[in-house]
N, C-alpha and C. Protein backbone atom coordinates (compact mmCIF):
# COMPACT_ATOMS: atom_id res chain seq x y z
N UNK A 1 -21.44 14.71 -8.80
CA UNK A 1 -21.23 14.86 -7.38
C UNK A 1 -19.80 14.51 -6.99
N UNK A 2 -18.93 13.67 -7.64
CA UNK A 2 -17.48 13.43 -7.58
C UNK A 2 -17.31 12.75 -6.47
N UNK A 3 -17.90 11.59 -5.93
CA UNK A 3 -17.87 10.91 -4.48
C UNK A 3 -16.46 10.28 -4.72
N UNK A 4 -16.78 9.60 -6.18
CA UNK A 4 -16.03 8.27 -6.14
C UNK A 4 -14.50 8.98 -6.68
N UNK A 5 -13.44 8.43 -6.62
CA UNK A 5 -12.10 8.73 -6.82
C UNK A 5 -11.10 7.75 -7.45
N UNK A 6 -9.97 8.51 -7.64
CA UNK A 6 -9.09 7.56 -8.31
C UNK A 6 -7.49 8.32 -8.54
N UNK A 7 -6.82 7.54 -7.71
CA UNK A 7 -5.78 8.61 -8.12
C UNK A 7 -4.31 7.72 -8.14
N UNK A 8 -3.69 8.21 -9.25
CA UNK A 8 -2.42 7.24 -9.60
C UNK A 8 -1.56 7.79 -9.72
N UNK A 9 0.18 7.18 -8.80
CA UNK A 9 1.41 8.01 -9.30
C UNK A 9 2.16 6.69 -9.68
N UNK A 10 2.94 6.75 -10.29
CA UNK A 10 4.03 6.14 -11.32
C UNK A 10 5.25 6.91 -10.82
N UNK A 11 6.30 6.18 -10.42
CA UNK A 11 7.64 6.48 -10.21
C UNK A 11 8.58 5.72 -11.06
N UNK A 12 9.58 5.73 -11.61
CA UNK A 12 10.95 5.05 -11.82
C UNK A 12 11.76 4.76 -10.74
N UNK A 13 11.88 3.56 -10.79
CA UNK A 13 12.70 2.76 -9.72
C UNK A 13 14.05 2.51 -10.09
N UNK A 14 15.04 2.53 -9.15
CA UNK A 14 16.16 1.85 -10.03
C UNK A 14 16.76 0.45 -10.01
N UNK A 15 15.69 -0.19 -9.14
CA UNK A 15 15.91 -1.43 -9.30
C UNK A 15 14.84 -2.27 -9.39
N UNK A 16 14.87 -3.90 -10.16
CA UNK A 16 13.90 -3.89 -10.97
C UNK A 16 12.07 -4.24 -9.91
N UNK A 17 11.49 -3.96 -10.40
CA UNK A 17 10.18 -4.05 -9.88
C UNK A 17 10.10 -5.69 -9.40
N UNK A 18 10.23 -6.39 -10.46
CA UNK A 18 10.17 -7.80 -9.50
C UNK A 18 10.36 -7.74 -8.11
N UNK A 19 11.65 -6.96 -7.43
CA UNK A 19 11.82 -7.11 -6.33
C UNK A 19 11.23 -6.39 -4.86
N UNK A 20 10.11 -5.28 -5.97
CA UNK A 20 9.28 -4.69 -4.65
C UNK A 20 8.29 -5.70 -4.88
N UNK A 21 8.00 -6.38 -6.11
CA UNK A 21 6.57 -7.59 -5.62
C UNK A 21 6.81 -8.28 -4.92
N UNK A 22 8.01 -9.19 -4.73
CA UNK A 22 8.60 -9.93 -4.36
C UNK A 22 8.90 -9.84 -2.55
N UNK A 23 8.78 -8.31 -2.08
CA UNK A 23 9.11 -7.95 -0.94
C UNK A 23 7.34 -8.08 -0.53
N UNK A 24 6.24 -7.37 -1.10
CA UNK A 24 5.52 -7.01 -0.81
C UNK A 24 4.50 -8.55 -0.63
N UNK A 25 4.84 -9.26 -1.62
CA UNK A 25 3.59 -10.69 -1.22
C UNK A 25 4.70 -11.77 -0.32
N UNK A 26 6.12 -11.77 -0.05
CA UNK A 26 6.49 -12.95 0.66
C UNK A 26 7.24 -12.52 1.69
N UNK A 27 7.40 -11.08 1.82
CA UNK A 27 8.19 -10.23 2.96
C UNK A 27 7.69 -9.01 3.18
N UNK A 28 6.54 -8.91 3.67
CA UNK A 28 5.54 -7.50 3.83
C UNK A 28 6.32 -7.03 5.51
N UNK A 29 6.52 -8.61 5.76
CA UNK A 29 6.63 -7.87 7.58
C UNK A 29 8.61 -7.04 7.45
N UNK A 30 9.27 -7.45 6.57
CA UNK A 30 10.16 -6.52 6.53
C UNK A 30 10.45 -5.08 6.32
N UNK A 31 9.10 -4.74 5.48
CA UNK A 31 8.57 -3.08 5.61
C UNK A 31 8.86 -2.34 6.63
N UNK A 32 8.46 -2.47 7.63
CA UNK A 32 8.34 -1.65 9.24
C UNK A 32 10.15 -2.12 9.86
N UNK A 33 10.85 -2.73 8.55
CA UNK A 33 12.36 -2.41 8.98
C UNK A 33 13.20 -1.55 8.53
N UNK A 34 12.81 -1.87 7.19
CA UNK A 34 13.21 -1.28 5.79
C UNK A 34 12.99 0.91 5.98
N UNK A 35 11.71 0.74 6.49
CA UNK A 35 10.43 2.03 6.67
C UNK A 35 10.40 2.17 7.58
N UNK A 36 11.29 2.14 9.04
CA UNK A 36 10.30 1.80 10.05
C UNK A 36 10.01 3.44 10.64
N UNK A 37 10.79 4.44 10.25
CA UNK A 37 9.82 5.85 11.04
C UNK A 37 8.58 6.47 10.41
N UNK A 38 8.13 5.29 9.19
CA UNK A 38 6.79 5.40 8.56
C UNK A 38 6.12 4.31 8.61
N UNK A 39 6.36 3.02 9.24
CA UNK A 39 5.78 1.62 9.00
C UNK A 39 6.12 1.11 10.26
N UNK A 40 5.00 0.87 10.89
CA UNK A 40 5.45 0.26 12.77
C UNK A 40 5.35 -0.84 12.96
N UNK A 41 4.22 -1.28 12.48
CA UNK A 41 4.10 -2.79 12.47
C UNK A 41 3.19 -3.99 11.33
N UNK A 42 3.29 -4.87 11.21
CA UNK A 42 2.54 -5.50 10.31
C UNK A 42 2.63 -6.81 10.70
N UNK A 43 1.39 -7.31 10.66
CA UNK A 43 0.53 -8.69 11.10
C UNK A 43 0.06 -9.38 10.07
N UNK A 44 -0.03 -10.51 10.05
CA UNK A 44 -1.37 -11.36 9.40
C UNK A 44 -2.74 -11.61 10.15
N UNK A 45 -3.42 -11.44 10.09
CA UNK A 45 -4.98 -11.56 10.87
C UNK A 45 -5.80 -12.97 10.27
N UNK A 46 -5.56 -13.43 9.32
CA UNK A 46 -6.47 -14.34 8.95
C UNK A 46 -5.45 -15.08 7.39
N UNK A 47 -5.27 -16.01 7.68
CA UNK A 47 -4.30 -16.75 6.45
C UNK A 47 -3.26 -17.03 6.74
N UNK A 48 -2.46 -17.92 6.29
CA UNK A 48 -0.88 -18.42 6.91
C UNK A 48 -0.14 -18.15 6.12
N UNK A 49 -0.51 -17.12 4.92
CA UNK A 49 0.91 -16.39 4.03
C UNK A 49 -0.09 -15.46 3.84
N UNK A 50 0.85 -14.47 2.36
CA UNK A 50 0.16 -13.47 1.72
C UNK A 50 -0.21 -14.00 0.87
N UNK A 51 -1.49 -14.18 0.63
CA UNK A 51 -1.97 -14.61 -0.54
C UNK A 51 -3.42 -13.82 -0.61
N UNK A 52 -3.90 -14.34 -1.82
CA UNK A 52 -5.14 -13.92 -2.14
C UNK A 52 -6.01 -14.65 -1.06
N UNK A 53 -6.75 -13.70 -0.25
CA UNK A 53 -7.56 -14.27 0.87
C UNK A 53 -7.12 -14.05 2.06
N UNK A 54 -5.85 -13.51 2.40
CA UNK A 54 -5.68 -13.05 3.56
C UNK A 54 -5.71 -11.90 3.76
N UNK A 55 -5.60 -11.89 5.19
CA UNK A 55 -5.94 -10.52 5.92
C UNK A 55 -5.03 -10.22 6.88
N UNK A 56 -4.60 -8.81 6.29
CA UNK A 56 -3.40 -8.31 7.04
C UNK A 56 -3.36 -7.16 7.50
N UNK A 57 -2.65 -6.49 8.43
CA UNK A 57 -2.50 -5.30 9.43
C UNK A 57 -1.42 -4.29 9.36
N UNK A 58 -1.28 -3.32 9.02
CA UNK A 58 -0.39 -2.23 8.93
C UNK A 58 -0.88 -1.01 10.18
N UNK A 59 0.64 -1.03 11.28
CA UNK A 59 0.49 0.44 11.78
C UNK A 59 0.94 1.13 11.11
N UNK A 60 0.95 2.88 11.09
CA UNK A 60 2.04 3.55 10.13
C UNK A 60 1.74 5.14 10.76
N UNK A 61 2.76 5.42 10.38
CA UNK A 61 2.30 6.98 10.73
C UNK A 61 1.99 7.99 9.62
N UNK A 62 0.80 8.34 9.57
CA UNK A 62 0.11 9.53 8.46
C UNK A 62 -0.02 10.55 8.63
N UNK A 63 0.58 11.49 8.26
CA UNK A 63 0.05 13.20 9.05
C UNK A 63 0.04 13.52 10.26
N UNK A 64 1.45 12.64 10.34
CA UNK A 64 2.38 13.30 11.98
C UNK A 64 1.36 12.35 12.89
N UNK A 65 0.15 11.45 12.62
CA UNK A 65 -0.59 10.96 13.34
C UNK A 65 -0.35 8.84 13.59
N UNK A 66 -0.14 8.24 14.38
CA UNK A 66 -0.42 6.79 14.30
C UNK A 66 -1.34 6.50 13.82
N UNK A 67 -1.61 5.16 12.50
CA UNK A 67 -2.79 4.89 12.19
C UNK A 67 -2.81 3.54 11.92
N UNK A 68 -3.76 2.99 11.87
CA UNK A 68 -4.02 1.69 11.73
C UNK A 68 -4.69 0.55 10.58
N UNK A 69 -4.51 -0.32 9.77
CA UNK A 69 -5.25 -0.52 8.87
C UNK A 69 -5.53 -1.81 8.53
N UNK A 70 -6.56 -2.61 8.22
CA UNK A 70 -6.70 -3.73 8.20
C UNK A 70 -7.13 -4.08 6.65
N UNK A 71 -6.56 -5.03 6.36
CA UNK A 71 -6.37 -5.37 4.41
C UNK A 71 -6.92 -6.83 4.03
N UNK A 72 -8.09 -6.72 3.37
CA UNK A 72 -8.00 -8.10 2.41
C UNK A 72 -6.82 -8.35 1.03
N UNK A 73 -6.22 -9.54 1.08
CA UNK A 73 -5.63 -9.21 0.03
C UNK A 73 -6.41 -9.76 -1.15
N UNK A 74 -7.19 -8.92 -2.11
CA UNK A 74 -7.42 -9.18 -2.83
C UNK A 74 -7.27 -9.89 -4.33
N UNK A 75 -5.92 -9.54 -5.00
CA UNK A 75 -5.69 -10.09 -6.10
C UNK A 75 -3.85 -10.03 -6.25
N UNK A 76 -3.44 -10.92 -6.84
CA UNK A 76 -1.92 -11.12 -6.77
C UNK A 76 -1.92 -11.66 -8.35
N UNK A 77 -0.95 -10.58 -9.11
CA UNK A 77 -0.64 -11.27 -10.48
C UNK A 77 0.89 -11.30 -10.73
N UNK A 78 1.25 -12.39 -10.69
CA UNK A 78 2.83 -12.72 -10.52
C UNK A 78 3.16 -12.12 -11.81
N UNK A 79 2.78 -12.48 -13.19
CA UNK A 79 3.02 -12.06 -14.44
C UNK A 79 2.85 -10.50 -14.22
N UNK A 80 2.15 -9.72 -14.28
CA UNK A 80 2.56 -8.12 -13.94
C UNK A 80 2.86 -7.77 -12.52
N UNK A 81 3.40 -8.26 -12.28
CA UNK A 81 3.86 -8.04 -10.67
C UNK A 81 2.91 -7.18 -9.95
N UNK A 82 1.72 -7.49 -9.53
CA UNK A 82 0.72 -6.75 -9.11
C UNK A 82 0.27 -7.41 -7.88
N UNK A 83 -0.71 -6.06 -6.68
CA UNK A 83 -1.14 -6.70 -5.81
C UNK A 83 -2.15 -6.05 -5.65
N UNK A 84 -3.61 -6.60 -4.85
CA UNK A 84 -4.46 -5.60 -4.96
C UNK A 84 -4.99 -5.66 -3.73
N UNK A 85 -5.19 -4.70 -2.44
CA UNK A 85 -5.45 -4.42 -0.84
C UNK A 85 -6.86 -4.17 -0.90
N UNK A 86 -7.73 -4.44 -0.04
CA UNK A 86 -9.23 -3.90 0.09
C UNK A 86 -8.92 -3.64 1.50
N UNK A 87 -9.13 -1.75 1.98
CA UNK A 87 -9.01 -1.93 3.15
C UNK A 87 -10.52 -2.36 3.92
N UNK A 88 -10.51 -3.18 4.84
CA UNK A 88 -11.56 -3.93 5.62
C UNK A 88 -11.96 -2.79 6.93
N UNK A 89 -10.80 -2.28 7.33
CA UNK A 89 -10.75 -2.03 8.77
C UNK A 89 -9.97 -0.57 9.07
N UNK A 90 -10.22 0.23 9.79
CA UNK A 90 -9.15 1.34 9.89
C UNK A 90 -9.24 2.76 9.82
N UNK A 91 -8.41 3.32 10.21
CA UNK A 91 -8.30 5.10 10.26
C UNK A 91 -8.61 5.73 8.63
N UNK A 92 -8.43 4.91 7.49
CA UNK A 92 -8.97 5.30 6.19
C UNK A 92 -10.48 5.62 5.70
N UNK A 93 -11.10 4.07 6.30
CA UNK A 93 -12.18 4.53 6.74
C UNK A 93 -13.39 5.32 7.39
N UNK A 94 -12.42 6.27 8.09
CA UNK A 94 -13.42 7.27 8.48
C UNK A 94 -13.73 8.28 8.08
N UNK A 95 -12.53 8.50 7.00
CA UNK A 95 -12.85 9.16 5.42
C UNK A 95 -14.07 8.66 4.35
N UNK A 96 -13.70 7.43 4.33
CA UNK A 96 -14.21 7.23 2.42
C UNK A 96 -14.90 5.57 3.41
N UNK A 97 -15.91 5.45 2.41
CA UNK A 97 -17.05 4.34 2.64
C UNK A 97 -15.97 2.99 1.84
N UNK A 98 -15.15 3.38 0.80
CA UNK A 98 -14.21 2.18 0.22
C UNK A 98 -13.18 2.63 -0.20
N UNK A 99 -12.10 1.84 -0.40
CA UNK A 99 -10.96 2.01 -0.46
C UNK A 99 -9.79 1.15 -0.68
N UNK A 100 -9.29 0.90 -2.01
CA UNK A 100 -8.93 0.05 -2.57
C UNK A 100 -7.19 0.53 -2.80
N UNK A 101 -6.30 -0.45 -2.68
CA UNK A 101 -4.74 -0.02 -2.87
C UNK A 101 -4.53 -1.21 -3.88
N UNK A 102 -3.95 -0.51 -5.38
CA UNK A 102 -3.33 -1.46 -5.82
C UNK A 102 -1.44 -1.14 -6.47
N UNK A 103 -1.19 -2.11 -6.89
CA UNK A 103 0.42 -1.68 -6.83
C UNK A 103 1.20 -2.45 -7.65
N UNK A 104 1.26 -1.78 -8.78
CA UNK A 104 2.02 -2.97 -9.90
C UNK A 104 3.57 -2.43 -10.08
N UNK A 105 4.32 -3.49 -10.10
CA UNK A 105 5.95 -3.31 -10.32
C UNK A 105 6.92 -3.44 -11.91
N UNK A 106 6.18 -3.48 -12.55
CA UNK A 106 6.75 -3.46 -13.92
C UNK A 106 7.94 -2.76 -14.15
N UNK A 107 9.25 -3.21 -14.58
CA UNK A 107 10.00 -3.39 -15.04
C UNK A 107 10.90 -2.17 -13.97
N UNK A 108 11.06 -1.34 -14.54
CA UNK A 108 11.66 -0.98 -13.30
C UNK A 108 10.81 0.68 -12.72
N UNK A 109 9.39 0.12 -12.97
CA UNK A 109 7.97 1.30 -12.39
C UNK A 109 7.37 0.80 -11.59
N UNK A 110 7.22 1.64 -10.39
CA UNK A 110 6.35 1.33 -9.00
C UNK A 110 5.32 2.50 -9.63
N UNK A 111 4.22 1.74 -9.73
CA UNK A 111 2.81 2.40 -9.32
C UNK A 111 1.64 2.26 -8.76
N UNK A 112 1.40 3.11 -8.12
CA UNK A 112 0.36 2.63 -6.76
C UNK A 112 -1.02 3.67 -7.40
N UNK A 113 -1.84 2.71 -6.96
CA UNK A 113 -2.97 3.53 -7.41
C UNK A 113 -4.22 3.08 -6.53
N UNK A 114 -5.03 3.70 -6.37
CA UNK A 114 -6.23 4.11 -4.88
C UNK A 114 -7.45 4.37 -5.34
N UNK A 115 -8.28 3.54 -5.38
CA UNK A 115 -9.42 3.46 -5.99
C UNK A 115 -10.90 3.91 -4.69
N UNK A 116 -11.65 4.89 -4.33
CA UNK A 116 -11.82 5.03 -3.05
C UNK A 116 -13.24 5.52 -3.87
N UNK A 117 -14.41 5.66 -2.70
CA UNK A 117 -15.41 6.17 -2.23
C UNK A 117 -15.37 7.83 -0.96
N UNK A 118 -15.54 8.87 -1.01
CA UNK A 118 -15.43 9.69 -0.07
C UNK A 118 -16.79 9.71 0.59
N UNK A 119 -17.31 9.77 1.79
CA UNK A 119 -18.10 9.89 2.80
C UNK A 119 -19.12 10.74 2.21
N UNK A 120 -17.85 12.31 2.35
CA UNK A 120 -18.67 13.61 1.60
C UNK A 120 -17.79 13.85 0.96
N UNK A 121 -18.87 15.09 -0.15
CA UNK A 121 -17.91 15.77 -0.97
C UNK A 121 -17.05 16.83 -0.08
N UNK A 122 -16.63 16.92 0.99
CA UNK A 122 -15.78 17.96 1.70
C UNK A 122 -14.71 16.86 1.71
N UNK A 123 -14.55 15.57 1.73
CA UNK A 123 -13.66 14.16 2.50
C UNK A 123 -12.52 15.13 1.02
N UNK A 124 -10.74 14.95 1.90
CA UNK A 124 -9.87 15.67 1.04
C UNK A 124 -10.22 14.09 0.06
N UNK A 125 -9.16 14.68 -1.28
CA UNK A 125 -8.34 14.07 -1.78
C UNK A 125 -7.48 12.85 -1.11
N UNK A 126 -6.98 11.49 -1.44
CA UNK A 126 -5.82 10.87 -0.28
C UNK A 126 -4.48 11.18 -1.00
N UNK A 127 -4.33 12.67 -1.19
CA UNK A 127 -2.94 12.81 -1.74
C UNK A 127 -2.36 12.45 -0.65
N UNK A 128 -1.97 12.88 0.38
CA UNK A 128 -0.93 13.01 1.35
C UNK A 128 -0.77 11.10 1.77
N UNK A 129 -1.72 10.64 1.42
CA UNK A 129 -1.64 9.04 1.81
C UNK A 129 -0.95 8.42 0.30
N UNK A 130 -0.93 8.88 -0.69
CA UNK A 130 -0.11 8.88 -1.58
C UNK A 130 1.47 9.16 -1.72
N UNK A 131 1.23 10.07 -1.29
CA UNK A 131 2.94 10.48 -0.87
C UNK A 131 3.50 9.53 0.06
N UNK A 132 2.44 9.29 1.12
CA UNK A 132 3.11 8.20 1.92
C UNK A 132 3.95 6.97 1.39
N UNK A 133 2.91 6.86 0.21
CA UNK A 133 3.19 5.38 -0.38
C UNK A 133 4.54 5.51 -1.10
N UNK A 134 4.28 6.57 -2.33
CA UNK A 134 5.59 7.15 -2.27
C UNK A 134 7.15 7.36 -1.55
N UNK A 135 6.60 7.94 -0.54
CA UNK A 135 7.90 7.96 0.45
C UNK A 135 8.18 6.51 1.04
N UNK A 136 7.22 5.72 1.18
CA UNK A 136 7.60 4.80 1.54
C UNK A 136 8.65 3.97 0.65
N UNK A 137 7.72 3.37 -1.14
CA UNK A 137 8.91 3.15 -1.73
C UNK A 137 10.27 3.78 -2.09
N UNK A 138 10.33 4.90 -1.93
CA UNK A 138 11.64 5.27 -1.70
C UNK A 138 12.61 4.62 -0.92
N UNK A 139 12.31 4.50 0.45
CA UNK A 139 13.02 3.45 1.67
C UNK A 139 13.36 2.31 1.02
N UNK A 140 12.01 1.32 0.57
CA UNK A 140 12.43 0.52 0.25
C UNK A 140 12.95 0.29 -0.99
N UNK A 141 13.30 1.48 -1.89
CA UNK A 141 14.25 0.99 -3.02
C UNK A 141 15.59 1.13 -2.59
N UNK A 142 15.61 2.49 -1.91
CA UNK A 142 17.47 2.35 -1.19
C UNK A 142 17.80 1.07 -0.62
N UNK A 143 16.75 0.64 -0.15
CA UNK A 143 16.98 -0.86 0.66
C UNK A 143 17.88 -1.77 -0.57
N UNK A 144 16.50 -2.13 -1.53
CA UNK A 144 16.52 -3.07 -2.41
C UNK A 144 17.91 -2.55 -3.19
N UNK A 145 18.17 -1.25 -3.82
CA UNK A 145 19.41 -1.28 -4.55
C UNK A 145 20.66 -1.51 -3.88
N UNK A 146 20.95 -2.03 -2.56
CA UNK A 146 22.34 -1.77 -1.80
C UNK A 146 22.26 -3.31 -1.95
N UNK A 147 20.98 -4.43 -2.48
CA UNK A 147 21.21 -5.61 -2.06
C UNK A 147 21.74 -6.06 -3.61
């Protein structure tokens, strides 16, 4: 029936991955500066850092549309520079019943990968929410390589 999904891109970065983990668990709210005509805003909702156990908020714009998203952070591995999102809350959801973002930075590779449930079998693919992610690290590597 193909409900469940999985879909992974791998980029080369040119600068080293430490420093998108590094942005992403202790400077998430600099995103929507770095990104900001794709990243509007970002909150904490529940926890007094990023850590495993908090809950955090991304506006962003997806398919020419504002959207909204609310995140457990699930798992943080400093040794593979990894992070792992459960979205809780949000415009993703009205796609897919689950929906999982994870994002490891190894050496100098950003890869994001999306572990999801679809509603129905008609629910697309989340390529285009892929690309996002994509386009997004792009921003923030021009960022990161000028520093």
């Amino acid at each position: 029936m193909g409900l469940n999904g999985k879909l992974v891109a791998s980029m080369e970065v040119k600068c080293g991955g430490h420093l998108f983990h590094d942005l992403y668990q202790t400077s998430s709210h600099h995103v929507s500066n770095i990104s900001s005509d794709k990243v509007h805003h970002f909150d904490i909702h529940e926890g007094e850092d990023l850590k495993v156990g908090s809950v955090i908020g991304w506006k962003y714009t997806h398919d020419g549309k504002v959207k909204v998203t609310k995140q457990l952070i699930e798992a943080v591995d400093d040794e593979k520079k990894s992070i792992t999102w459960k979205v809780l809350e949000g415009d993703t959801l009205e796609l897919y019943n689950s929906f999982t973002i994870s994002a490891s930075f190894e050496g100098n590779w950003a890869t994001w990968t999306f572990v999801y449930e679809k509603k129905t079998e008609d629910t697309p693919e989340p390529i285009t929410l892929l690309s996002l992610m994509i386009d997004i690290t792009r921003d923030l590597e021009g960022h990161l390589h000028k520093i």
